[in-house]
ModelCIF file with pLDDT and N, C-alpha, C, O atoms, coordinates in Angstrom:
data_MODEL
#
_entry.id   MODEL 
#
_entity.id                         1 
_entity.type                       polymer 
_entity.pdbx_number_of_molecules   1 
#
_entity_poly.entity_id                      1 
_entity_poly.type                           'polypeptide(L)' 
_entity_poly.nstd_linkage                   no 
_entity_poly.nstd_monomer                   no 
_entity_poly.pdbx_seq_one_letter_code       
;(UNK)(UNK)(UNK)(UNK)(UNK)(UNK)(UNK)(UNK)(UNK)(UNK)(UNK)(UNK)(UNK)(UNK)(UNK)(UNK)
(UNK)(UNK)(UNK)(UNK)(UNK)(UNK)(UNK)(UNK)(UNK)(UNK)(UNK)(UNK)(UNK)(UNK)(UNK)(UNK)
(UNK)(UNK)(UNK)(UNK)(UNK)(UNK)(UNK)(UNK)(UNK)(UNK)(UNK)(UNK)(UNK)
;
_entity_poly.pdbx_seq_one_letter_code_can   XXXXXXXXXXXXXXXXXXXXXXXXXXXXXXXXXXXXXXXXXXXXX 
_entity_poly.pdbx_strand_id                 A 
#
loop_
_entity_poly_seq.entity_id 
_entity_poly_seq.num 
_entity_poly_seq.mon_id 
_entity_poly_seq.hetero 
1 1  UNK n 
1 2  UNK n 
1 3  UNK n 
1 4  UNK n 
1 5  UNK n 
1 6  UNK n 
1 7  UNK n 
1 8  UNK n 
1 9  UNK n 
1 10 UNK n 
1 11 UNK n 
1 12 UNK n 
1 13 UNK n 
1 14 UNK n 
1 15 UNK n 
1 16 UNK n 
1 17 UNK n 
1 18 UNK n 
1 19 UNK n 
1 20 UNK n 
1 21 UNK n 
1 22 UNK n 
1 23 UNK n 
1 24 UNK n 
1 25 UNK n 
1 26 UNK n 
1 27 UNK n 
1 28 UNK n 
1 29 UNK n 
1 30 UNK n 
1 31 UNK n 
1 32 UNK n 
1 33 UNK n 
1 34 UNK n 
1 35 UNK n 
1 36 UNK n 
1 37 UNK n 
1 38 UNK n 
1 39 UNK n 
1 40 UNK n 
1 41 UNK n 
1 42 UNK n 
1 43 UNK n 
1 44 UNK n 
1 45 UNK n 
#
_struct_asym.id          A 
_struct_asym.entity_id   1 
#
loop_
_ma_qa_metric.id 
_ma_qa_metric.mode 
_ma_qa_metric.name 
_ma_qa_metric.software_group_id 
_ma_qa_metric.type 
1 global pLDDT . pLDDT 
2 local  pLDDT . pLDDT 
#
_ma_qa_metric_global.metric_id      1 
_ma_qa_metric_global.metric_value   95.00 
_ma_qa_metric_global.model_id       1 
_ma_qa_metric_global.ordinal_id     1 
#
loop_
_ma_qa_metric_local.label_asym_id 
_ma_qa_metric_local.label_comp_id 
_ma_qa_metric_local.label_seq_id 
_ma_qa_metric_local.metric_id 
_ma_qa_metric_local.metric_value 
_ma_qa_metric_local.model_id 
_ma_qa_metric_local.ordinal_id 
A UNK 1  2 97.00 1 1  
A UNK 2  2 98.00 1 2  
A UNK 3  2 98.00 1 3  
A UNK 4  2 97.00 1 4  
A UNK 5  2 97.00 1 5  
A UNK 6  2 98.00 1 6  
A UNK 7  2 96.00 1 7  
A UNK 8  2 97.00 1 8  
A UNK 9  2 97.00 1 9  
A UNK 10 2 98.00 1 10 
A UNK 11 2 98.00 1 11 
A UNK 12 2 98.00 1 12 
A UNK 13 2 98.00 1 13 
A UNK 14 2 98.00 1 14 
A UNK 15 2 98.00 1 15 
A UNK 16 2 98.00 1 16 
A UNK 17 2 98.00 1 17 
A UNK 18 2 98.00 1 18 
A UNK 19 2 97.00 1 19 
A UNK 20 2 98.00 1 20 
A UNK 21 2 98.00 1 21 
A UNK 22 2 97.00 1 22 
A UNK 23 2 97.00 1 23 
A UNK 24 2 98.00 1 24 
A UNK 25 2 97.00 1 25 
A UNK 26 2 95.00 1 26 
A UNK 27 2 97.00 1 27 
A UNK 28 2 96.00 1 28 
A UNK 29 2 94.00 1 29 
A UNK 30 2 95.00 1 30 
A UNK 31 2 95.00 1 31 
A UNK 32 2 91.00 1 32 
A UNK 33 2 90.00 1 33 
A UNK 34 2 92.00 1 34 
A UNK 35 2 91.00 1 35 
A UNK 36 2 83.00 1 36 
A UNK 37 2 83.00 1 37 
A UNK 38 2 86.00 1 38 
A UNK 39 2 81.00 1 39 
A UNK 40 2 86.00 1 40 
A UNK 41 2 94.00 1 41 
A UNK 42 2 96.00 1 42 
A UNK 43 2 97.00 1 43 
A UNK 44 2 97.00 1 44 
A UNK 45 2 97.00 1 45 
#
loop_
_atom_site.group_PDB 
_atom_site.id 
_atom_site.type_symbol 
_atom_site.label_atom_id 
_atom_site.label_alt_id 
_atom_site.label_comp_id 
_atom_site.label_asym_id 
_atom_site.label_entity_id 
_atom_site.label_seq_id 
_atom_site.pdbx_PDB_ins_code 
_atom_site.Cartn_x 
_atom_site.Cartn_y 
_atom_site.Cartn_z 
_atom_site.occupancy 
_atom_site.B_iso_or_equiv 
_atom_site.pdbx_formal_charge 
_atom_site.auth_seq_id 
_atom_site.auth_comp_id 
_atom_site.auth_asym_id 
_atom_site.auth_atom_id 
_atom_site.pdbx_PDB_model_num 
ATOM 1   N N  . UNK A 1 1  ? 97.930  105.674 89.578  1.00 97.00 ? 1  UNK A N  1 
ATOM 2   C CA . UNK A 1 1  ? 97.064  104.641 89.004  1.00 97.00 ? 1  UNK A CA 1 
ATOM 3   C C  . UNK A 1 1  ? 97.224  104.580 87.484  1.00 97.00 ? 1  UNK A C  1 
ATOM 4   O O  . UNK A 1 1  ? 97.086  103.566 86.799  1.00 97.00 ? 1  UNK A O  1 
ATOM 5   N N  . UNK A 1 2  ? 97.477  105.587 87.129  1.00 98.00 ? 2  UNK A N  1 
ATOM 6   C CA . UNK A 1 2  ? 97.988  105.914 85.596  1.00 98.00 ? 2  UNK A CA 1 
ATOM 7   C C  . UNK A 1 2  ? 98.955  104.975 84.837  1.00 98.00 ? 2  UNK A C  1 
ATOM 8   O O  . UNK A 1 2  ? 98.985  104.145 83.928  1.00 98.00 ? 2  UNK A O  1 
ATOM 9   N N  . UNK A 1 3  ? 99.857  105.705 85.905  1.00 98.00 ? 3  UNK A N  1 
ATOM 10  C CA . UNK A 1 3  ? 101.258 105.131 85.416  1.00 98.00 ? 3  UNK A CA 1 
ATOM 11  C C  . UNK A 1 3  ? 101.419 103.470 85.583  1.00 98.00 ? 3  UNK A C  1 
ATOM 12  O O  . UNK A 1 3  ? 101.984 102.719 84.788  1.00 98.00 ? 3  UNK A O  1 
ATOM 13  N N  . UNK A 1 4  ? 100.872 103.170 86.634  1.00 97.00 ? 4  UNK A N  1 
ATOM 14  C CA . UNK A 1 4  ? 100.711 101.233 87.230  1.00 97.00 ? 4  UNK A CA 1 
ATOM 15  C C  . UNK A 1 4  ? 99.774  100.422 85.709  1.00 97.00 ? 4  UNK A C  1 
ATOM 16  O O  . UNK A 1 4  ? 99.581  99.232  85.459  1.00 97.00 ? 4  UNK A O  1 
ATOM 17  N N  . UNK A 1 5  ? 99.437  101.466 85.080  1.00 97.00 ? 5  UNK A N  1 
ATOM 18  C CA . UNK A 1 5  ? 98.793  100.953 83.795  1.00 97.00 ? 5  UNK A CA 1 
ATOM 19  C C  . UNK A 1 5  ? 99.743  100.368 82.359  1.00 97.00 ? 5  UNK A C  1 
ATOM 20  O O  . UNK A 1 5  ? 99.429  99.947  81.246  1.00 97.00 ? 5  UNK A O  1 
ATOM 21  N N  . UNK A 1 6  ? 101.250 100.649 83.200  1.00 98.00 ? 6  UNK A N  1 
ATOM 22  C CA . UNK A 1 6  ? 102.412 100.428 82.083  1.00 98.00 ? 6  UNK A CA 1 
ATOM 23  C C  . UNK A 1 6  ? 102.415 98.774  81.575  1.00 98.00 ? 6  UNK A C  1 
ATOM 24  O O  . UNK A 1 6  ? 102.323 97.823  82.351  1.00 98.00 ? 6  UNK A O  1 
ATOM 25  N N  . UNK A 1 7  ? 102.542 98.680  80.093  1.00 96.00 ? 7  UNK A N  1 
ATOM 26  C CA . UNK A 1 7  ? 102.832 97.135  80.368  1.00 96.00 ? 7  UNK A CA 1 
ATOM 27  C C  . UNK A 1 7  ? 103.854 96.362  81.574  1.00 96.00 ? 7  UNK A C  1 
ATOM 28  O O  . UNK A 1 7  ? 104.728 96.969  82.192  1.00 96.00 ? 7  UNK A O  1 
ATOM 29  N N  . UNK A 1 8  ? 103.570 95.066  81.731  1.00 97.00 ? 8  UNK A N  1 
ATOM 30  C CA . UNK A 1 8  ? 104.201 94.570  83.001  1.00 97.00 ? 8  UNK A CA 1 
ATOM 31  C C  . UNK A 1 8  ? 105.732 94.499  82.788  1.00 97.00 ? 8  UNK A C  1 
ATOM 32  O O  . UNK A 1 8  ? 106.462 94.425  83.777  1.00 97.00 ? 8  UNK A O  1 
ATOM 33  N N  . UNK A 1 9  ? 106.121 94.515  81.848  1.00 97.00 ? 9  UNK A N  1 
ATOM 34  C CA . UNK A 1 9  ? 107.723 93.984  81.646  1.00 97.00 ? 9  UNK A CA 1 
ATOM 35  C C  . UNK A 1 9  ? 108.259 95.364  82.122  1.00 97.00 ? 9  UNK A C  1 
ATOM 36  O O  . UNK A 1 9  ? 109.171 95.403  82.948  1.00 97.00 ? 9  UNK A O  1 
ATOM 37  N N  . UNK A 1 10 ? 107.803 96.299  81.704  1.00 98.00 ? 10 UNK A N  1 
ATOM 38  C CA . UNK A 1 10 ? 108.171 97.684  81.617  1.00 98.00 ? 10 UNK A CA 1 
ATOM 39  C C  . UNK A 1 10 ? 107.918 98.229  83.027  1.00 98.00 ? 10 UNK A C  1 
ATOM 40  O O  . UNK A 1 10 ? 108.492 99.285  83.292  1.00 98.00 ? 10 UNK A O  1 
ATOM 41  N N  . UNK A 1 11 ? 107.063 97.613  84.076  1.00 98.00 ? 11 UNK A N  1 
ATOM 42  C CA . UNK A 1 11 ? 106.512 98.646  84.831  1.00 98.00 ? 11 UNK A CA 1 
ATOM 43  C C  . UNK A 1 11 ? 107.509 98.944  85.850  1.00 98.00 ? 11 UNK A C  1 
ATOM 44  O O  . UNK A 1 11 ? 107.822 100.093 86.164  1.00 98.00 ? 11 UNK A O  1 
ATOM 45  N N  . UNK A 1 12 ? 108.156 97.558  86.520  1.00 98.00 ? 12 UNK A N  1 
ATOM 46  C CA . UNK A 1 12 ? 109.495 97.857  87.627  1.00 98.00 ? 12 UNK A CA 1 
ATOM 47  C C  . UNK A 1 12 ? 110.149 99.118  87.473  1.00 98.00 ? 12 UNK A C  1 
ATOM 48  O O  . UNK A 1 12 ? 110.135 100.042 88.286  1.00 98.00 ? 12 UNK A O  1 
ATOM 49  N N  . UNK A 1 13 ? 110.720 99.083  86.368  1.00 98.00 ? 13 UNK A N  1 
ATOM 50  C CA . UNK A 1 13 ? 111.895 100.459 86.109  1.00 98.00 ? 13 UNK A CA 1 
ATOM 51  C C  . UNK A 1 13 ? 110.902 101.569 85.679  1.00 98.00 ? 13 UNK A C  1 
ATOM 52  O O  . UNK A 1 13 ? 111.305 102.714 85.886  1.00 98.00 ? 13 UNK A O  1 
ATOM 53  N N  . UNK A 1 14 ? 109.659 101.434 85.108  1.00 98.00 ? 14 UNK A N  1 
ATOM 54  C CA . UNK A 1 14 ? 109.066 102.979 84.729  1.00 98.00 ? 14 UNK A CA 1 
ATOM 55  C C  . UNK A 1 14 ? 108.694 103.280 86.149  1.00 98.00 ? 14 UNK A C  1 
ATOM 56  O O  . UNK A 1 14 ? 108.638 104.492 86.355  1.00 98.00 ? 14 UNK A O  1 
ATOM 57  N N  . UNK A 1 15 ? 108.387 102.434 87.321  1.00 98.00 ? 15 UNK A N  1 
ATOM 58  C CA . UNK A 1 15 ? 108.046 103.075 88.270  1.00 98.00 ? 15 UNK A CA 1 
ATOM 59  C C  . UNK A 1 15 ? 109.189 103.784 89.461  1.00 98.00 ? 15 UNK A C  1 
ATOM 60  O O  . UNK A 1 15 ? 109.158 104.615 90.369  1.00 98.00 ? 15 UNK A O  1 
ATOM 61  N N  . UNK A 1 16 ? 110.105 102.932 88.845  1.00 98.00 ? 16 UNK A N  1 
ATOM 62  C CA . UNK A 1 16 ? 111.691 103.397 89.775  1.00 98.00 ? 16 UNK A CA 1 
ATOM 63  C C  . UNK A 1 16 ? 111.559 104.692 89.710  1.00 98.00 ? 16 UNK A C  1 
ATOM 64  O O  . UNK A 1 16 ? 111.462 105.457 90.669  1.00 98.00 ? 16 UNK A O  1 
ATOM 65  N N  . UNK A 1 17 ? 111.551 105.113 87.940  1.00 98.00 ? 17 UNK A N  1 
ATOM 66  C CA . UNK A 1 17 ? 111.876 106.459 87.341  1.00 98.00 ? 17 UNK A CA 1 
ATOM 67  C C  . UNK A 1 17 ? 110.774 107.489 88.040  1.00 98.00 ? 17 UNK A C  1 
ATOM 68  O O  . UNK A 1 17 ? 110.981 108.578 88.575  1.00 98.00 ? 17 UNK A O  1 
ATOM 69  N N  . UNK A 1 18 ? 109.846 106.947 87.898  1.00 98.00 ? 18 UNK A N  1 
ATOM 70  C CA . UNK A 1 18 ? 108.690 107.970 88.230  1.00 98.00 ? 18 UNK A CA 1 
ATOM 71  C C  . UNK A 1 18 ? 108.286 108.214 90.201  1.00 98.00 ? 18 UNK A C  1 
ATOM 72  O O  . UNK A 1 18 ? 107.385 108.971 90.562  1.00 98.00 ? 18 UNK A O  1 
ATOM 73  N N  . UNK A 1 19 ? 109.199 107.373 91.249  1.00 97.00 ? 19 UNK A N  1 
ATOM 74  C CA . UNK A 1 19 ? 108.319 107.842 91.914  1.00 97.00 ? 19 UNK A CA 1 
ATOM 75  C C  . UNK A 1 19 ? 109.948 108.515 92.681  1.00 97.00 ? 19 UNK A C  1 
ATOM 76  O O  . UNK A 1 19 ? 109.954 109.346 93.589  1.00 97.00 ? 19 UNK A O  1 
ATOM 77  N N  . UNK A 1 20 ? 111.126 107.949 92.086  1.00 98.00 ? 20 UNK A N  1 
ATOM 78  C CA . UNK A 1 20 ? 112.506 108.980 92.109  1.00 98.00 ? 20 UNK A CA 1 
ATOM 79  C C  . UNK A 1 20 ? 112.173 110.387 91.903  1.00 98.00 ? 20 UNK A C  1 
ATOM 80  O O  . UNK A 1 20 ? 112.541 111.321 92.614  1.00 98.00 ? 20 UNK A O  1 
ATOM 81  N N  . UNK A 1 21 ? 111.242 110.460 90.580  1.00 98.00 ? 21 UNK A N  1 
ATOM 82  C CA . UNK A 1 21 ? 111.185 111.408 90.371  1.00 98.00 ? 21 UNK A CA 1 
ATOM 83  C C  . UNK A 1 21 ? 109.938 112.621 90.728  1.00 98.00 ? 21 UNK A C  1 
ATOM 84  O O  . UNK A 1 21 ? 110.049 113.847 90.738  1.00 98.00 ? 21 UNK A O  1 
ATOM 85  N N  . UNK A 1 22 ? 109.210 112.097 90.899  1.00 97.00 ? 22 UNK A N  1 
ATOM 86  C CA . UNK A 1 22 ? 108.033 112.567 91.960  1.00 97.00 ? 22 UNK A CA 1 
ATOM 87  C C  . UNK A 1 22 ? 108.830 113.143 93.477  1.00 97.00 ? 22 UNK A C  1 
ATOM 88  O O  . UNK A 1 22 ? 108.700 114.328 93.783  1.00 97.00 ? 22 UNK A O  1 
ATOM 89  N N  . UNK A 1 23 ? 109.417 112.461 94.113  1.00 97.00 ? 23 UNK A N  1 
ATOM 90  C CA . UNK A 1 23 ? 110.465 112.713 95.701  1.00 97.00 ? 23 UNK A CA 1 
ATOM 91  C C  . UNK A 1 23 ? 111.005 113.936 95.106  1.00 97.00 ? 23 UNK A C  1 
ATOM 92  O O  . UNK A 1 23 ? 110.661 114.998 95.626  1.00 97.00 ? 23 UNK A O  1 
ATOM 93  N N  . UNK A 1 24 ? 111.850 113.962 94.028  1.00 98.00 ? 24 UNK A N  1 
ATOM 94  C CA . UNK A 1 24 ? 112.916 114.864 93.763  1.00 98.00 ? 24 UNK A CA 1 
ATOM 95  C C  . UNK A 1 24 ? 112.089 116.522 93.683  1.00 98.00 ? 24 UNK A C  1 
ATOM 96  O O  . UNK A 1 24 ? 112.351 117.453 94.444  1.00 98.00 ? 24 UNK A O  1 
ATOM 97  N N  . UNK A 1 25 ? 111.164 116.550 92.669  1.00 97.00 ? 25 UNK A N  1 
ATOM 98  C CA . UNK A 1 25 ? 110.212 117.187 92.584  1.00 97.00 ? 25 UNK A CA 1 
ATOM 99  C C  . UNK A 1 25 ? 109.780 118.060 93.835  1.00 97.00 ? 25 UNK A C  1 
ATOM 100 O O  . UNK A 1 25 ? 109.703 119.287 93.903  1.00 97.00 ? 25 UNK A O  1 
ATOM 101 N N  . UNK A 1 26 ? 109.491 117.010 94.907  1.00 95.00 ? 26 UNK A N  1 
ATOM 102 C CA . UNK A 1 26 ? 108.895 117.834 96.377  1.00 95.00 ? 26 UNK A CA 1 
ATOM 103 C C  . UNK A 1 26 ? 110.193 118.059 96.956  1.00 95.00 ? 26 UNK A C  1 
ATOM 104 O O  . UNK A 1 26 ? 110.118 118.862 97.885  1.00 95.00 ? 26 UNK A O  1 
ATOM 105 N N  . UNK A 1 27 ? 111.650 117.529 96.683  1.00 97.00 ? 27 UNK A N  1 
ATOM 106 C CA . UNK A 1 27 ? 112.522 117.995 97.317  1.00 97.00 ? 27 UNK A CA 1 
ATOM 107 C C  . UNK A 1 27 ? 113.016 119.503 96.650  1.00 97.00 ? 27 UNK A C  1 
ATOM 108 O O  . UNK A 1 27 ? 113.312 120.486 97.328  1.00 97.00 ? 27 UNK A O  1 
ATOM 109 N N  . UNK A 1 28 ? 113.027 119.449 95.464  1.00 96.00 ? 28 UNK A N  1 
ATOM 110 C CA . UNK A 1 28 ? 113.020 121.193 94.549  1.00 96.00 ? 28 UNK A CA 1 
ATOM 111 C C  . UNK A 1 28 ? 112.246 122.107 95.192  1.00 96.00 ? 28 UNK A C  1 
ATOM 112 O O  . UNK A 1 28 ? 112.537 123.266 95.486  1.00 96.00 ? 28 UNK A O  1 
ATOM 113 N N  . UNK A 1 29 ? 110.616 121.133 95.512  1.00 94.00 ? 29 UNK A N  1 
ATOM 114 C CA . UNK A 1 29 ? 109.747 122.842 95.992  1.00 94.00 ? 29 UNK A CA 1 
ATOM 115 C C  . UNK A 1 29 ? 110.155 122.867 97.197  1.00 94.00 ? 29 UNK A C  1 
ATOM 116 O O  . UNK A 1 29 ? 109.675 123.876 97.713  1.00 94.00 ? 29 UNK A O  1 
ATOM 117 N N  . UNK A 1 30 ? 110.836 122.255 97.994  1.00 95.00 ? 30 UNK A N  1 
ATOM 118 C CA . UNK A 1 30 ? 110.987 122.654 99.238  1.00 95.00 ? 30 UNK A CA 1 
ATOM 119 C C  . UNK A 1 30 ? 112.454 123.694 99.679  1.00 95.00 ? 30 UNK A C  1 
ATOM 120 O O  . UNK A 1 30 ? 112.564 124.445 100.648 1.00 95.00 ? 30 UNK A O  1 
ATOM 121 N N  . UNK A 1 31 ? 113.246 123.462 98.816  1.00 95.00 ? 31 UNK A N  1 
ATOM 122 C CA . UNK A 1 31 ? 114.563 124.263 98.626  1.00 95.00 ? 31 UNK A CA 1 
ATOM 123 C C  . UNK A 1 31 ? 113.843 125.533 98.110  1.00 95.00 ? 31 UNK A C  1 
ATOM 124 O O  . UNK A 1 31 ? 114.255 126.555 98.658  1.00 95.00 ? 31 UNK A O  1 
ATOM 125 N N  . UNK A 1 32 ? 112.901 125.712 97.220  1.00 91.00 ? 32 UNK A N  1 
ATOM 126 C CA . UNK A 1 32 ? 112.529 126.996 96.712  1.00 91.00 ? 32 UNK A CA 1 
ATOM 127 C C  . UNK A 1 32 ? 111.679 127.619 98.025  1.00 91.00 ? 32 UNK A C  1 
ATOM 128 O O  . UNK A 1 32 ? 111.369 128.804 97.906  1.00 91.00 ? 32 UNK A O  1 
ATOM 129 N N  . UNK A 1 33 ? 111.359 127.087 98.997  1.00 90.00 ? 33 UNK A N  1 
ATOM 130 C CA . UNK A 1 33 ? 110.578 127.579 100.068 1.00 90.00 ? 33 UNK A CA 1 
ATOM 131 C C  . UNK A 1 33 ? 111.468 128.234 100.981 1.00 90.00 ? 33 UNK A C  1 
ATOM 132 O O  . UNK A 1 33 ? 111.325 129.377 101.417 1.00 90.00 ? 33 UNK A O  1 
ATOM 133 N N  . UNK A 1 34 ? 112.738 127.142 101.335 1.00 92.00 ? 34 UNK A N  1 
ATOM 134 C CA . UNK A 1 34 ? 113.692 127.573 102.034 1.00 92.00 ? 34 UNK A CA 1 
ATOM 135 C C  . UNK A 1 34 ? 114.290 129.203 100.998 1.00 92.00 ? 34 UNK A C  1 
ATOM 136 O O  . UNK A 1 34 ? 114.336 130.288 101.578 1.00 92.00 ? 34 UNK A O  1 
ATOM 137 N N  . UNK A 1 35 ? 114.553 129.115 99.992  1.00 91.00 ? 35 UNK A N  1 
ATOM 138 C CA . UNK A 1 35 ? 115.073 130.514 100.089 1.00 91.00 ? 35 UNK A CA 1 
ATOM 139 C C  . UNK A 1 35 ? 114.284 131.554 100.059 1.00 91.00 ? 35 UNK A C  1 
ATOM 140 O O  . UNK A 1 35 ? 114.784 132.678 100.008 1.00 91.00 ? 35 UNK A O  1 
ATOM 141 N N  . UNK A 1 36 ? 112.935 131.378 100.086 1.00 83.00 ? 36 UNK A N  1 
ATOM 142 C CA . UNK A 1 36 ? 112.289 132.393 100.793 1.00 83.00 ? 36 UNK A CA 1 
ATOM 143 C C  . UNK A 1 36 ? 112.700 133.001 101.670 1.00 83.00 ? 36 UNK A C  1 
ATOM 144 O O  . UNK A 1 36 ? 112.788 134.190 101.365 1.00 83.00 ? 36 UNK A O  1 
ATOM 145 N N  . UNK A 1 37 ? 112.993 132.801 102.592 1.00 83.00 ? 37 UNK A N  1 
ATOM 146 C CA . UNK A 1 37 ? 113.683 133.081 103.707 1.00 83.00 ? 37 UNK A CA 1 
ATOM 147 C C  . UNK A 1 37 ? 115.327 133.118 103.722 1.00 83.00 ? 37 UNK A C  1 
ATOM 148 O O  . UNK A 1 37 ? 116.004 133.623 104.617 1.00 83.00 ? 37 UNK A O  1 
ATOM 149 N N  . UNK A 1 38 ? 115.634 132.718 102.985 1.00 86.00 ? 38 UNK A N  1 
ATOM 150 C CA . UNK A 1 38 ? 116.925 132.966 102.836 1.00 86.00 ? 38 UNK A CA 1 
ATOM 151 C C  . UNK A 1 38 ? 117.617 134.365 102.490 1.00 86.00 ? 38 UNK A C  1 
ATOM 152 O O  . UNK A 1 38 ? 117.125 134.905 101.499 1.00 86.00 ? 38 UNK A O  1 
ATOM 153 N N  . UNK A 1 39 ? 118.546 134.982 103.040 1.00 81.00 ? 39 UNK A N  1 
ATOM 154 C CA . UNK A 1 39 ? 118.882 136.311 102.712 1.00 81.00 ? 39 UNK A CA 1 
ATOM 155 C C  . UNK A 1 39 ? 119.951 136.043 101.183 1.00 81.00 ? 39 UNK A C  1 
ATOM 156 O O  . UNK A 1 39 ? 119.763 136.763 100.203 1.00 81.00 ? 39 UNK A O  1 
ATOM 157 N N  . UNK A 1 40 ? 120.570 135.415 101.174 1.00 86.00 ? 40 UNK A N  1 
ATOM 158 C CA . UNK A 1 40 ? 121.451 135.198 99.763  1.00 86.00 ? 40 UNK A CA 1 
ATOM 159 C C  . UNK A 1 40 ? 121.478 133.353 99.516  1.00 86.00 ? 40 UNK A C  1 
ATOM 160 O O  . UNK A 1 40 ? 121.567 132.384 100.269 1.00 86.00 ? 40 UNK A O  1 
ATOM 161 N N  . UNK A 1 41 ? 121.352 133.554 98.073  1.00 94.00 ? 41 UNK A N  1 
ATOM 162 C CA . UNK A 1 41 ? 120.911 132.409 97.662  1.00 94.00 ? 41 UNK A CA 1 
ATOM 163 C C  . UNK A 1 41 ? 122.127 131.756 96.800  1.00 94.00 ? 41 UNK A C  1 
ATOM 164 O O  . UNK A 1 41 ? 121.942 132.089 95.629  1.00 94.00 ? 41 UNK A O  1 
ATOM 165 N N  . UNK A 1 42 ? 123.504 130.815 96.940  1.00 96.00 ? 42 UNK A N  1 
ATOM 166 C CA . UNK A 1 42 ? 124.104 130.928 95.680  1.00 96.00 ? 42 UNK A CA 1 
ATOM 167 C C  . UNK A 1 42 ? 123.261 130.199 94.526  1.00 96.00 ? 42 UNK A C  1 
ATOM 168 O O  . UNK A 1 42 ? 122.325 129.404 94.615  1.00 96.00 ? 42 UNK A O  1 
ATOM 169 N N  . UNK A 1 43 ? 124.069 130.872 93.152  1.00 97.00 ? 43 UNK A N  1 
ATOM 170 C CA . UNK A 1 43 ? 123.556 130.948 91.453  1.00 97.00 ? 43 UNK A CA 1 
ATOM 171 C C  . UNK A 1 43 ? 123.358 129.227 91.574  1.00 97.00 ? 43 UNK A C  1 
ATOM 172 O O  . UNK A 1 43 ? 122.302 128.712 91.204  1.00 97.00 ? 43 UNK A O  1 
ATOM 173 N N  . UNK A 1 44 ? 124.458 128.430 92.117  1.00 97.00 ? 44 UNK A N  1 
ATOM 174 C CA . UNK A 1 44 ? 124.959 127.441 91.801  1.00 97.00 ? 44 UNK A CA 1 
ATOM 175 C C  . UNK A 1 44 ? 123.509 126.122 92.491  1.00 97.00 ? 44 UNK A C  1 
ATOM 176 O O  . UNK A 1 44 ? 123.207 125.024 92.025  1.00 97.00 ? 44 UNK A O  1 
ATOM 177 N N  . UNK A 1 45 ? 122.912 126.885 93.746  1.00 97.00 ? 45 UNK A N  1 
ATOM 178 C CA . UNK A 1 45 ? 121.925 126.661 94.567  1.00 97.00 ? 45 UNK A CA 1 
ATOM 179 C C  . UNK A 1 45 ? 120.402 126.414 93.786  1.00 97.00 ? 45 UNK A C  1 
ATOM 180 O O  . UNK A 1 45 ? 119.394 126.192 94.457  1.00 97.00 ? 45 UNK A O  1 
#
């Protein structure tokens, strides 16, 4: 609700950025969950 507060010209692409980046976010904590369980993790991972 915050962010939908962007001026209008601006808001299309600030919201591209932000809800790309919100997904990506829950896709990170979920890789960090998986190597919980993971016995070897590569550096590169």
């Amino acid at each position: 609700s915050y962010v939908a507060e962007t001026e209008k010209k601006f808001l299309p692409d600030v919201l591209k950025v932000f809800t790309r980046t919100a997904k990506e976010v829950c896709e990170g904590q979920q890789y960090d969950l998986n190597y919980e369980s993971q016995e070897k993790v590569p550096i590169k991972d």
